[in-house]
Protein backbone atom coordinates (compact mmCIF):
# COMPACT_ATOMS: atom_id res chain seq x y z
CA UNK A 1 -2.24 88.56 -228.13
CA UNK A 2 -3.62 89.48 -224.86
CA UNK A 3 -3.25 87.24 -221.62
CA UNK A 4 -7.12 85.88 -221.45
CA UNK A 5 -7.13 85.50 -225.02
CA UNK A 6 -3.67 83.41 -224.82
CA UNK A 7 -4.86 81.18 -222.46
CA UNK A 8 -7.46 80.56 -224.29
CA UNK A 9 -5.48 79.46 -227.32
CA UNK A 10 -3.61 77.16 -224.99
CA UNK A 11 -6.77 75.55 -223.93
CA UNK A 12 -7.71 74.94 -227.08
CA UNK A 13 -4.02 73.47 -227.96
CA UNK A 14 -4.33 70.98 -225.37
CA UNK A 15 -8.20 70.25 -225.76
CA UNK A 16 -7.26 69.11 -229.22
CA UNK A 17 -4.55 66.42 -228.07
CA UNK A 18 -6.98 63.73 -227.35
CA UNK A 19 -8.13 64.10 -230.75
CA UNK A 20 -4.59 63.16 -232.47
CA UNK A 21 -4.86 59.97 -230.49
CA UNK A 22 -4.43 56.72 -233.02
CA UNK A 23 -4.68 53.05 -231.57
CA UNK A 24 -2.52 49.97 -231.92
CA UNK A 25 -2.38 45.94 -231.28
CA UNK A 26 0.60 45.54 -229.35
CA UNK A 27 -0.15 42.09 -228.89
CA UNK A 28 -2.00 41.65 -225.84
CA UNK A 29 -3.83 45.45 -225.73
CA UNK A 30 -4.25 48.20 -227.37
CA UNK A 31 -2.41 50.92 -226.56
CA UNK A 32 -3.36 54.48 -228.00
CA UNK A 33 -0.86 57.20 -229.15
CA UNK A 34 0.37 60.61 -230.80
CA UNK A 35 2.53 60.15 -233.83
CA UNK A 36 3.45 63.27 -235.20
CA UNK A 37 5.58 62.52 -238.85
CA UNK A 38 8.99 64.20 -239.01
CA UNK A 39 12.25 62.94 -240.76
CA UNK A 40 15.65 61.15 -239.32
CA UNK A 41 15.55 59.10 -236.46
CA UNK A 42 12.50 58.67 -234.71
CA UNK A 43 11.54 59.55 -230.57
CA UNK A 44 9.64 57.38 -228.75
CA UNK A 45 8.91 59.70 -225.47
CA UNK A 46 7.62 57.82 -222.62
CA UNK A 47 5.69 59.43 -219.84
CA UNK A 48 5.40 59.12 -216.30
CA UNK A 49 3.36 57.48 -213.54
CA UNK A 50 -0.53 59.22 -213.84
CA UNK A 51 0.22 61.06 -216.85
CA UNK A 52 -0.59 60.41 -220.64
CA UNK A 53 1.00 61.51 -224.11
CA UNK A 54 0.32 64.61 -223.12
CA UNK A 55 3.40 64.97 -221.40
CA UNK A 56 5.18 65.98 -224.33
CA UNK A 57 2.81 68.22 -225.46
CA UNK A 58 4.92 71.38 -224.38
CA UNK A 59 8.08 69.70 -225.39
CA UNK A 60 7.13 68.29 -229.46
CA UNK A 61 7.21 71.91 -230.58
CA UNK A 62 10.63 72.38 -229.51
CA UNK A 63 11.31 69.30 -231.40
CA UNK A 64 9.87 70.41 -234.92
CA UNK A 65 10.66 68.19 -237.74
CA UNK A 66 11.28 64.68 -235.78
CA UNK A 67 9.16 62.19 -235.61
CA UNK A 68 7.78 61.84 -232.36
CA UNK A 69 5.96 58.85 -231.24
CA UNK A 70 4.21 59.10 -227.89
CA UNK A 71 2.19 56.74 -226.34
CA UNK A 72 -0.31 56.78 -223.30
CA UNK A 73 1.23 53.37 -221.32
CA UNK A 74 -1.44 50.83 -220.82
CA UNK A 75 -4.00 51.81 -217.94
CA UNK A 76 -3.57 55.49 -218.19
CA UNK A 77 -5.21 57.91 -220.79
CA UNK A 78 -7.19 56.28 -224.07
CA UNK A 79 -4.46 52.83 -223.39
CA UNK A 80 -6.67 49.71 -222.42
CA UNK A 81 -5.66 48.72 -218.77
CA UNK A 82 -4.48 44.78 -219.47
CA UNK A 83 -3.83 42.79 -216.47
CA UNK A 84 -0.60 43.55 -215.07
CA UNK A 85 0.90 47.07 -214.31
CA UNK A 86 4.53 46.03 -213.73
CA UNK A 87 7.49 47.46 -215.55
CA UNK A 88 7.92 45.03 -217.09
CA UNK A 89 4.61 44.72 -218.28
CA UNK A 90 4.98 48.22 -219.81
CA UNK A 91 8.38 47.62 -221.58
CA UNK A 92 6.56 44.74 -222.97
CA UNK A 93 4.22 47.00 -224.82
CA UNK A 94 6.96 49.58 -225.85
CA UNK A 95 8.68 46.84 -227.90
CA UNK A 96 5.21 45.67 -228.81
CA UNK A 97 4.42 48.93 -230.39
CA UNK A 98 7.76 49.35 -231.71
CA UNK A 99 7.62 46.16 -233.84
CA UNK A 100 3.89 47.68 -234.73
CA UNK A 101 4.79 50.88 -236.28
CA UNK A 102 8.17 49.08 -237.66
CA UNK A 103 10.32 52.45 -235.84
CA UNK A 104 13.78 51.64 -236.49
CA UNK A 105 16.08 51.36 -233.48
CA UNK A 106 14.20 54.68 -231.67
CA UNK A 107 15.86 57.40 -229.50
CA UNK A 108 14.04 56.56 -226.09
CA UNK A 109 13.10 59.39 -223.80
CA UNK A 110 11.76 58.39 -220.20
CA UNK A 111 10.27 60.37 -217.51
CA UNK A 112 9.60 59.02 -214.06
CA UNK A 113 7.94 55.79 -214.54
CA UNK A 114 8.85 56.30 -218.49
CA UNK A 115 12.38 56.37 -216.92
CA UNK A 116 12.78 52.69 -215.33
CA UNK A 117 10.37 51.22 -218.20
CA UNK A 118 12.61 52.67 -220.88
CA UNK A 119 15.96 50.88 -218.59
CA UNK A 120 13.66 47.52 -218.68
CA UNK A 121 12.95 47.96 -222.19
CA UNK A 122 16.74 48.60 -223.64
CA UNK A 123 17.46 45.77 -221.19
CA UNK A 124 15.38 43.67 -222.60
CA UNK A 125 15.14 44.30 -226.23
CA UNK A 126 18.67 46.02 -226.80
CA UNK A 127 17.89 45.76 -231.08
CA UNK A 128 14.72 47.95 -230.60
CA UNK A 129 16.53 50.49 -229.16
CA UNK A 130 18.82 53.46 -230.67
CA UNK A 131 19.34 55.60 -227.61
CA UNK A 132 18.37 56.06 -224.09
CA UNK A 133 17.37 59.73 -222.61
CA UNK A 134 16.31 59.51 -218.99
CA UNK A 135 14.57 62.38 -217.18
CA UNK A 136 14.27 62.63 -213.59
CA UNK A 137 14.16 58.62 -213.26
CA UNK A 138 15.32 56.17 -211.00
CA UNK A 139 17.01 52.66 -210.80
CA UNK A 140 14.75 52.05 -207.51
CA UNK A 141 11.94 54.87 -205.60
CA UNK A 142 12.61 53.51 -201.94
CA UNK A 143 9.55 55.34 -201.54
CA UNK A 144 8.88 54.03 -197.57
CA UNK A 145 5.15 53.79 -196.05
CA UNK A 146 5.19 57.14 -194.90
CA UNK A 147 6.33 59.07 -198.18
CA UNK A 148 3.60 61.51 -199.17
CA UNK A 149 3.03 60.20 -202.17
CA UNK A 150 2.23 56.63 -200.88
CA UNK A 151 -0.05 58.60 -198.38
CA UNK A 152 -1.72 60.79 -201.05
CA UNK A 153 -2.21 57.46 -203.09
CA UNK A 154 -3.82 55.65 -200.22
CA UNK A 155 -5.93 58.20 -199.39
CA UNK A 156 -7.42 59.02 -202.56
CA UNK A 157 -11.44 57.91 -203.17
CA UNK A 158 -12.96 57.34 -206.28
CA UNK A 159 -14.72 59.81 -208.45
CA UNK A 160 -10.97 61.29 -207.60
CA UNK A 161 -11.66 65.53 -208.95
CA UNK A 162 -9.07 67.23 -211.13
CA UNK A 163 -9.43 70.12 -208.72
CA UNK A 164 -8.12 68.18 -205.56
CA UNK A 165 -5.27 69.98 -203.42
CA UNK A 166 -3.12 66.87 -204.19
CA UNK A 167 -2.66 68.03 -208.04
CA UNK A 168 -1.16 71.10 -206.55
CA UNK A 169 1.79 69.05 -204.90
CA UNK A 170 1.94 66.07 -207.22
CA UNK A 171 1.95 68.32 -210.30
CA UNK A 172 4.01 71.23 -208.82
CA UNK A 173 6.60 72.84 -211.33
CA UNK A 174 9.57 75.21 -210.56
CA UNK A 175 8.85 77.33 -213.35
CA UNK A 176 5.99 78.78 -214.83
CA UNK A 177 4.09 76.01 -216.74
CA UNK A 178 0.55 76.68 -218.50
CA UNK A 179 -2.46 76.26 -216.48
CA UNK A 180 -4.64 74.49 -219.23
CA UNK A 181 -2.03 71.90 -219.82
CA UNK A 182 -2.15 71.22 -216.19
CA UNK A 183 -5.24 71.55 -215.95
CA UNK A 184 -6.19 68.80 -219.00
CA UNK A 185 -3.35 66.39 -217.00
CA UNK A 186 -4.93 66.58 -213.66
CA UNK A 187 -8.18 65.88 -215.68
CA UNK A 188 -7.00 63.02 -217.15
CA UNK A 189 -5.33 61.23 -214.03
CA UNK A 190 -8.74 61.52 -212.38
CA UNK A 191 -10.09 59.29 -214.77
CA UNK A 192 -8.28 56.73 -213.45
CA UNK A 193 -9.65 54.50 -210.62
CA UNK A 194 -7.64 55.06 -207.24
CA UNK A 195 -7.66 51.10 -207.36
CA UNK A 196 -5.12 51.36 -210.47
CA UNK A 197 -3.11 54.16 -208.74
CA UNK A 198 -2.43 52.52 -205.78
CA UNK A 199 -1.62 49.07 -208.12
CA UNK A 200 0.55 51.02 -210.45
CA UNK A 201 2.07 52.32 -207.40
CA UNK A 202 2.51 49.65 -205.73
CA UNK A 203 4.66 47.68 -208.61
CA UNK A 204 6.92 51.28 -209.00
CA UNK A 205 7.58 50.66 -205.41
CA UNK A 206 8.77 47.39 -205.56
CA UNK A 207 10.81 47.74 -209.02
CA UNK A 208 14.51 47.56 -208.80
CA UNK A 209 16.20 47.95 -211.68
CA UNK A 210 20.04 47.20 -210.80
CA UNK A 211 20.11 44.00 -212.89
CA UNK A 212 18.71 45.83 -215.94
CA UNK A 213 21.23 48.41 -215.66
CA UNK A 214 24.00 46.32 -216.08
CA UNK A 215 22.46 45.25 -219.74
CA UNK A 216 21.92 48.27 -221.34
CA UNK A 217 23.95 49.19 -223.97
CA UNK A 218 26.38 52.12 -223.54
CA UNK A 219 25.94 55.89 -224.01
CA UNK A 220 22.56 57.32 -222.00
CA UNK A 221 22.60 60.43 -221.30
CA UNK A 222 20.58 61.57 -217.81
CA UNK A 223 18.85 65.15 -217.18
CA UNK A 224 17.79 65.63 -214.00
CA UNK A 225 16.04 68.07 -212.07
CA UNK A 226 18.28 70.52 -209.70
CA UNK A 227 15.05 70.81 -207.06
CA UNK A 228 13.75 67.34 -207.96
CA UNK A 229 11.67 66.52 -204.68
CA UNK A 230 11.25 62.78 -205.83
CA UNK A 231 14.14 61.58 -207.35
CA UNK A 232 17.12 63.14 -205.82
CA UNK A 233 21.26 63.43 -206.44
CA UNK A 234 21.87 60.29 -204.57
CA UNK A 235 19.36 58.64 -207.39
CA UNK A 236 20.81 60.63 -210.44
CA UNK A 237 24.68 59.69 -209.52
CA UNK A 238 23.44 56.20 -208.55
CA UNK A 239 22.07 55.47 -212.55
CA UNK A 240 25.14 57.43 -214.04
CA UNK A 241 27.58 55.24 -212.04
CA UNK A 242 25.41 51.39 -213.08
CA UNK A 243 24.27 52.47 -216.29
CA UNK A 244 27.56 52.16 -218.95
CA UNK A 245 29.31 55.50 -220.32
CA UNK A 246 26.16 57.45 -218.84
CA UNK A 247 26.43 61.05 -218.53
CA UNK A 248 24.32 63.47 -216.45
CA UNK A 249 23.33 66.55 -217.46
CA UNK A 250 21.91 69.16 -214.77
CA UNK A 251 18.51 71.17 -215.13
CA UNK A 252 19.35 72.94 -211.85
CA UNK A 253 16.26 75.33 -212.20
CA UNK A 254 13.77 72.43 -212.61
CA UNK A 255 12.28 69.99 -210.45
CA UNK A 256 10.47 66.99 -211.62
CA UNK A 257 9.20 67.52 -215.01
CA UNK A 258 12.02 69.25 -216.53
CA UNK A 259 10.37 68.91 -220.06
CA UNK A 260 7.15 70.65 -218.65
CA UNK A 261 9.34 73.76 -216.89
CA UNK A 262 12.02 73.82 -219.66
CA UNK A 263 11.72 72.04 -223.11
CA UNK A 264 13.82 74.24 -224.68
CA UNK A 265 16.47 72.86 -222.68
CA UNK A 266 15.35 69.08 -223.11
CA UNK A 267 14.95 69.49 -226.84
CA UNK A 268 18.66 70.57 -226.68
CA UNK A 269 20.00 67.75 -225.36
CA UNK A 270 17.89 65.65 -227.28
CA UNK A 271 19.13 66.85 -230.09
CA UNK A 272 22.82 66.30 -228.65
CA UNK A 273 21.82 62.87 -228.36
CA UNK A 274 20.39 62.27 -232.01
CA UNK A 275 23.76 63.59 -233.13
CA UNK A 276 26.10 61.94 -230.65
CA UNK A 277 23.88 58.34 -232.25
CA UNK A 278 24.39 59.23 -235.94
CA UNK A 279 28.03 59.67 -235.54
């Protein structure tokens, strides 16, 4: 297959993601979500601050034959926007939509935000919960005033364009990562109202999640991005120290989105995981 007519195919991949989208009553909204059937135990993949189900678009292939249950968290893709934007309020609707589909006792996979609302959530609502995978999270951002996401965030004005020169920072990948799928996630984000990005942001910013640490049940396993510009070494060794018998595994290549710049990788120690929780 040649190069234009590759890209092509990829557009068409991740044009066609919106339209596996299925909505559910959590109890106070509806969230909407990708289920895609497989056997075993299921995944419940959690994305980050901005993004949507999509996430894990480049990652469910690597993770043929599970079932993978991704949804977009409330205010951010096809997920109605409720009232609150806390973590808490999001772990609320992760247990809401595991009761929902009746998963039993899901492998959890959190990135970024997905991170610290999948701690709140095992915290929380420790029988809902079969496993913990972390990527590039945090117990805490300590993002101060001046960080330039906070500035980025301020400064944004609505209609907000997918092409703005922010995408190319807040979006920026280590490896080589597929334009259209960036390219759909940037488009996607912009939907949002900078009023709800600088709300959600504001709530990541004041989130600690110490306390919740302390409650989860023991065995996570942590991947974390070698070049991670966010979410640094201090912040990795900080959660595998609080959260009990954590590990840390090392995507030293990767920044921020390790599942975006290596799946392959992820999947594997995913799949570690879903052993290490059937033995």
């Amino acid at each position: 297959m040649s190069l234009a007519a590759s890209s092509l195919a990829g557009l068409a991949e991740q044009d066609a993601w919106a339209a596996r989208k299925r909505f559910v009553d959590v109890g106070v909204l509806d969230l909407a979500y990708v289920d895609i059937p497989g056997e075993g135990r299921p995944l419940l993949l959690i994305h980050g601050f901005t993004d949507t189900s999509r996430s894990f678009s480049l990652l469910a292939p690597h993770l043929a034959g599970h079932r993978l249950v991704m949804p977009d968290l409330r205010g951010h893709g096809a997920s109605q926007a409720g009232r609150g934007f806390g973590v808490a309020d999001f772990a609320g609707d992760m247990a809401g939509l595991i009761r929902s589909l009746g998963l039993d006792r899901p492998l959890v996979v959190g990135h970024s935000l997905g991170a610290m609302v999948s701690i709140a959530l095992a915290a929380g609502h420790p029988e809902l919960v079969g496993g913990l995978m972390l990527l590039a999270g945090t117990l805490r951002t300590d993002f101060p005033a001046d960080h330039p996401l906070v500035l980025a965030v301020e400064a944004l004005r609505d209609p907000i364009e997918p092409t703005d020169p922010f995408y190319d920072w807040w979006h920026a990948c280590e490896a080589a990562v597929p334009e259209a799928f960036l390219a759909c996630l940037a488009r996607e984000a912009s939907d949002m109202p900078a009023a709800r990005w600088r709300a959600i942001l504001a709530e990541i910013r004041r989130a600690d999640l110490m306390a919740d640490a302390w409650a989860v049940q023991p065995g996570t396993r942590i991947i974390a991005g070698g070049r991670d510009p966010l979410f640094g070494e201090a912040q990795q060794n900080a959660m595998a120290r609080v959260l009990p018998d954590a590990s840390l595994a090392w995507a030293r290549e990767c920044g921020h989105n390790p599942h975006w710049e290596d799946p392959a990788f992820v999947a594997l120690e995913i799949e570690r995981m879903l052993a290490h929780t059937r033995a």
